[in-house]
Protein backbone atom coordinates (compact mmCIF):
# COMPACT_ATOMS: atom_id res chain seq x y z
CA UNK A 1 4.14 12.37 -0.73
CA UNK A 2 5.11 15.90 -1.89
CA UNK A 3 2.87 18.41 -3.04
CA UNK A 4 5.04 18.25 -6.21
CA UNK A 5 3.97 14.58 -5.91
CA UNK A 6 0.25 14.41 -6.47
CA UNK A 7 -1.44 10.87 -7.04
CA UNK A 8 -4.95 9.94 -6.46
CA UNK A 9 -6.27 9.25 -3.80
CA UNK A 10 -10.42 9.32 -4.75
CA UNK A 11 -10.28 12.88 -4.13
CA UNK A 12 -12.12 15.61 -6.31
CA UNK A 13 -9.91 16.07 -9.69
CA UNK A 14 -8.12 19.23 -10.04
CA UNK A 15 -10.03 21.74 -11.32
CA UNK A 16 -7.81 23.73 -12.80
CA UNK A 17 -6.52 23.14 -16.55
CA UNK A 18 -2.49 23.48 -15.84
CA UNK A 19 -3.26 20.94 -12.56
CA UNK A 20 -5.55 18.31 -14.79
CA UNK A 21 -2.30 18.28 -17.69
CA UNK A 22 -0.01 17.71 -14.51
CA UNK A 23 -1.67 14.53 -13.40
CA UNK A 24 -2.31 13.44 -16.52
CA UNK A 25 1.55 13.59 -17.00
CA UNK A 26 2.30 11.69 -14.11
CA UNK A 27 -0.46 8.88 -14.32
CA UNK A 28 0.64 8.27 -17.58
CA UNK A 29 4.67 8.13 -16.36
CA UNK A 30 3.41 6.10 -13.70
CA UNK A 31 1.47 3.41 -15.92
CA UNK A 32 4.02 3.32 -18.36
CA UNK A 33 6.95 2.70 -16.22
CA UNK A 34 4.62 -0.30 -14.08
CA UNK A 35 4.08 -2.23 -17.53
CA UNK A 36 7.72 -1.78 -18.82
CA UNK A 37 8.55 -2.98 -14.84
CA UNK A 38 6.36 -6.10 -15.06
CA UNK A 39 6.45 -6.83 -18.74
CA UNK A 40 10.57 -6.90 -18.82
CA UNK A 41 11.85 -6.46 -15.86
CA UNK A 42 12.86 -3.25 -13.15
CA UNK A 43 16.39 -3.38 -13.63
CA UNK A 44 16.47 -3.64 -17.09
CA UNK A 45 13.93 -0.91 -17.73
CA UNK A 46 15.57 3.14 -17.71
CA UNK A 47 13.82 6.05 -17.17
CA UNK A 48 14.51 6.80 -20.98
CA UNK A 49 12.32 4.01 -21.82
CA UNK A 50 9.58 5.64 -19.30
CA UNK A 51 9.86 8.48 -21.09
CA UNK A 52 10.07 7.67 -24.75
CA UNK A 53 7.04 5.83 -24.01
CA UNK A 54 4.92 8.85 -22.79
CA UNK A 55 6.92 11.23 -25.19
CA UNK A 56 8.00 13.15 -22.65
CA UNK A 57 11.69 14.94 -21.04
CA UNK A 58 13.72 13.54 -18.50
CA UNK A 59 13.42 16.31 -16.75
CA UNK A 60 9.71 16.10 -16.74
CA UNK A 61 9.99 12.67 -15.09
CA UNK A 62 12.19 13.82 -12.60
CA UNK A 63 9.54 16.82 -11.70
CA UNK A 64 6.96 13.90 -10.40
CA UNK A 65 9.38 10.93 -9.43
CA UNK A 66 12.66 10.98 -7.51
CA UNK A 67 13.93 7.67 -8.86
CA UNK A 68 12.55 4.43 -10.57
CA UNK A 69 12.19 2.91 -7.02
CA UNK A 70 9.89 6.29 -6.38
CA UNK A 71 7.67 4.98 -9.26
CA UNK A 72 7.90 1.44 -8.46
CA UNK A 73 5.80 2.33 -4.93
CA UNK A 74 3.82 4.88 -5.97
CA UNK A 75 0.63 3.13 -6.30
CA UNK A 76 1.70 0.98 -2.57
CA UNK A 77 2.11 4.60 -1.20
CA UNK A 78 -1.33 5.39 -1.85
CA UNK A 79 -2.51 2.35 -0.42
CA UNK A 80 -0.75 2.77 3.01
CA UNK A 81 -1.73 6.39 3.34
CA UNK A 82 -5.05 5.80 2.73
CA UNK A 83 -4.96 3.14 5.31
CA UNK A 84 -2.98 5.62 7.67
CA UNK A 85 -5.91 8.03 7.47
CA UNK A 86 -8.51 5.43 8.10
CA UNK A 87 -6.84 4.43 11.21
CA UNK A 88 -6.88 8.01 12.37
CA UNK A 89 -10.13 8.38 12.14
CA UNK A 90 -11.29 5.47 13.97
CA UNK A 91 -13.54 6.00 16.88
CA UNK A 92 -11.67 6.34 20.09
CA UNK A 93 -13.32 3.69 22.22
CA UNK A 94 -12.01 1.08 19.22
CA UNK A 95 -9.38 -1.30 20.77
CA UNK A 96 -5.96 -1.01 19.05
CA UNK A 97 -6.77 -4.18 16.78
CA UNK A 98 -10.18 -3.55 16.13
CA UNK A 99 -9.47 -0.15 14.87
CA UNK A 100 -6.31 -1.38 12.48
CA UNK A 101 -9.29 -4.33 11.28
CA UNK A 102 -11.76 -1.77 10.38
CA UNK A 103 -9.68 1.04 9.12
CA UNK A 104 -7.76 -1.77 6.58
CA UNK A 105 -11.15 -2.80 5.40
CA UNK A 106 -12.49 0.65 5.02
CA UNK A 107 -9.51 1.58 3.24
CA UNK A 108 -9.74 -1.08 0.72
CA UNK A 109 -13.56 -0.59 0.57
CA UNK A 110 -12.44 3.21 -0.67
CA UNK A 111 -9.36 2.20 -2.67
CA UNK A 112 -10.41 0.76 -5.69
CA UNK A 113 -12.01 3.55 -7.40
CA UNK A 114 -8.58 5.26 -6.74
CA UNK A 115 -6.26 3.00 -7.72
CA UNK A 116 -8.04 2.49 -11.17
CA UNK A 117 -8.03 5.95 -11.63
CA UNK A 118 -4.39 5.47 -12.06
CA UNK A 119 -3.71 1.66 -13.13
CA UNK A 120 -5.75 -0.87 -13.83
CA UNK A 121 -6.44 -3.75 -10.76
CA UNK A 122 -4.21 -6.21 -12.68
CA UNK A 123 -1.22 -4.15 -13.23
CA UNK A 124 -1.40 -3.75 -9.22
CA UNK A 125 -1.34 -7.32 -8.88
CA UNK A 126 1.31 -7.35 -11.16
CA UNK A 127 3.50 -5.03 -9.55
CA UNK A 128 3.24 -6.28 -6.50
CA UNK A 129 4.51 -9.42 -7.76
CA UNK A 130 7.32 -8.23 -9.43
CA UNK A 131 8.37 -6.19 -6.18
CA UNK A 132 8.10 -9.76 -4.47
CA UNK A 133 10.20 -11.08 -7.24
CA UNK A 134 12.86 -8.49 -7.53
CA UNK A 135 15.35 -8.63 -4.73
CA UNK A 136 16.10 -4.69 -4.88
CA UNK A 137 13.06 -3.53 -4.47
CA UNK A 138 11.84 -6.97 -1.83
CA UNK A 139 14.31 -5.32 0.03
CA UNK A 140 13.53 -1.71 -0.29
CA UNK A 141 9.69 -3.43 0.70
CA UNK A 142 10.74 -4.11 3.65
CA UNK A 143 12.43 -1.39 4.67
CA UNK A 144 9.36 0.49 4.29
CA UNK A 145 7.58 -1.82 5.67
CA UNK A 146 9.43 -1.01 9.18
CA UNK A 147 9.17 2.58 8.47
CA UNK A 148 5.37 2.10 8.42
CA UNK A 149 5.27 -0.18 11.04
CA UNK A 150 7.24 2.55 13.68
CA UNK A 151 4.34 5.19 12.63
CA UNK A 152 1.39 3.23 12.85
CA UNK A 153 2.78 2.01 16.23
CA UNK A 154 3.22 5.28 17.24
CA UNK A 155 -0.46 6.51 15.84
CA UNK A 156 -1.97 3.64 17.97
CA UNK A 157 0.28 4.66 21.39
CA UNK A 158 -0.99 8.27 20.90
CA UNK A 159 -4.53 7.27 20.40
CA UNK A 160 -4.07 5.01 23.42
CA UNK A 161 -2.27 7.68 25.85
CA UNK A 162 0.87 5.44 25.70
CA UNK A 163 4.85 5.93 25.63
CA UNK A 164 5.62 3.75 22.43
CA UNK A 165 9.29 3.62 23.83
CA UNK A 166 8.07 2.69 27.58
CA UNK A 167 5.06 0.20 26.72
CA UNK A 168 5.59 -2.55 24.19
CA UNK A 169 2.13 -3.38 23.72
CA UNK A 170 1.50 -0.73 20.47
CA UNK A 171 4.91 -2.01 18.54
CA UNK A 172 3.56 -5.72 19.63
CA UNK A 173 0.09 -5.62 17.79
CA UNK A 174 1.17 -3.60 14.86
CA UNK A 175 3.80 -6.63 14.40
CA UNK A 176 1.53 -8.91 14.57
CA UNK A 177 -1.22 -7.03 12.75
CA UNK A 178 1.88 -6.14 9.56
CA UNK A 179 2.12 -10.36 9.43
CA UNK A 180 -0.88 -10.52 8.69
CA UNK A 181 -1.05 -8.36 6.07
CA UNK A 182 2.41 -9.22 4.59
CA UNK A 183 0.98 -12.91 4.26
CA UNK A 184 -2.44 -12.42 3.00
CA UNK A 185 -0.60 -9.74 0.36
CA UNK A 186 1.76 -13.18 -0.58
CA UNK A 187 -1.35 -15.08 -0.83
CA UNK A 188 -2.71 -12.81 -2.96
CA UNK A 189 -0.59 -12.11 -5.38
CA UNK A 190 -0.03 -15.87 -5.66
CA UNK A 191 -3.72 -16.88 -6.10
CA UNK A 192 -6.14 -16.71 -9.27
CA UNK A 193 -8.60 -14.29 -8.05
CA UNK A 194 -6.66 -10.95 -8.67
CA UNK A 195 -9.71 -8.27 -7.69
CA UNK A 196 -9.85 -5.91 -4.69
CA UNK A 197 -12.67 -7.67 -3.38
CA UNK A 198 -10.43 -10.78 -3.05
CA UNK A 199 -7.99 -9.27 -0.98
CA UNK A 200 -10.35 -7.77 1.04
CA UNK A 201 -12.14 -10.56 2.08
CA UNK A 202 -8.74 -12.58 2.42
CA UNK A 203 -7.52 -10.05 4.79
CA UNK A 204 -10.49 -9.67 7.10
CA UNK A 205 -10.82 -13.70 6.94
CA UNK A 206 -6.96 -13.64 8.45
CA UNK A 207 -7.03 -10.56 10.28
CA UNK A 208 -10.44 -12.31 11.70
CA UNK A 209 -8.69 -15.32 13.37
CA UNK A 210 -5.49 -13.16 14.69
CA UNK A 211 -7.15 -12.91 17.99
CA UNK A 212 -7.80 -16.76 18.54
CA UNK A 213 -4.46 -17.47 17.02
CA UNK A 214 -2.61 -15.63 20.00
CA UNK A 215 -5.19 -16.73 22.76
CA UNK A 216 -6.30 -19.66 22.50
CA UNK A 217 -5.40 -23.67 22.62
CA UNK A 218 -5.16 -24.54 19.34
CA UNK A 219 -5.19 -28.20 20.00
CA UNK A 220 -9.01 -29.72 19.48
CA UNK A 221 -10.15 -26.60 18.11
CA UNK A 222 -10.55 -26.02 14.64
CA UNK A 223 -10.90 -23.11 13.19
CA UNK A 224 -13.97 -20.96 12.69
């Protein structure tokens, strides 16, 4: 994010009037083009639409979103920063999957209030099914998905004094830690409970049996 990119992130609102019109203008662009994504499609909606909607200039879109792809993450953006900052402020003596556990759960303990600032819970849910469903942007997913992967991995090698590119153990547990979250997110979106608390307790129920999952026999022992 750019600082001509502001979303919210739970922080303090603007204070001043010109800033409070500016994110006003792009929470509304950002709703706007969400429900025209999920509601007919993301490659049949243009950023006319997005605009005629808000009664706004193209050029005004362009001032807070780079593309339609740009809009179509915003909202995933926040959630992964937030995330990203959690995990840096884990306590040092945290082991590298204990602190991605807690700062995921602390993140989405935070989030909520955040992301409803800007859409509502089920427009999220929405979303992120239709960026499941939409091969473009599954694709662009993933490729962000790596990007994200790379810098956590190489958050967690600084934090544990490591050479990312000579030890494989931080680009091993962020792997494993990123399947987890990729299929608890596909659960998820796929279940009837579409709340943030449901997706938090998913993930920490998952993210709770990675360890036994890699370590253990799984033969005669059910799980927890």
């Amino acid at each position: 994010m750019t600082a001509e990119q502001p979303i919210s992130t739970g922080t303090p609102a603007p204070t001043g009037l010109r800033e409070r019109k500016k994110r006003r203008t792009r929470d509304a662009l950002l709703r706007a083009a969400l429900e025209l994504f999920t509601t007919q499609g993301y490659e049949r909606t243009t950023v006319d639409e997005i605009v005629d909607a808000v009664d706004v200039s193209q050029r005004t879109f362009f001032r807070y979103f780079a593309s339609k792809e740009d809009v179509a993450f915003a909202v995933q953006q926040m959630v992964e920063s937030r995330f990203a900052v959690a995990l840096s402020e884990r306590p040092a003596h945290e082991a590298p999957l204990e602190a991605m556990r807690n700062a995921v759960l602390c993140a989405w303990d935070t989030i909520g209030e955040a992301i409803m600032e800007v859409v509502p819970v089920e427009l999220y849910l929405r979303t992120f099914q239709m960026i499941e469903s939409t091969p473009a942007l599954l694709a662009v997913h993933l490729r962000r998905s790596i990007e994200m992967e790379e810098n956590i991995a190489r958050l967690i090698a600084e934090r544990e004094g490591l050479d990312v590119d000579a030890d494989p153990r931080p680009r091993v547990a962020v792997a494993a830690f990123s399947g987890v979250m990729r299929v608890t997110g596909q659960l998820w979106g796929r279940g009837e409970d579409a709340s943030l608390e449901a997706i938090r307790a998913l993930t920490e129920n998952y993210l709770d049996h990675l360890g036994p999952a890699l370590a253990t026999d799984w033969r005669g022992t059910p799980p927890a």
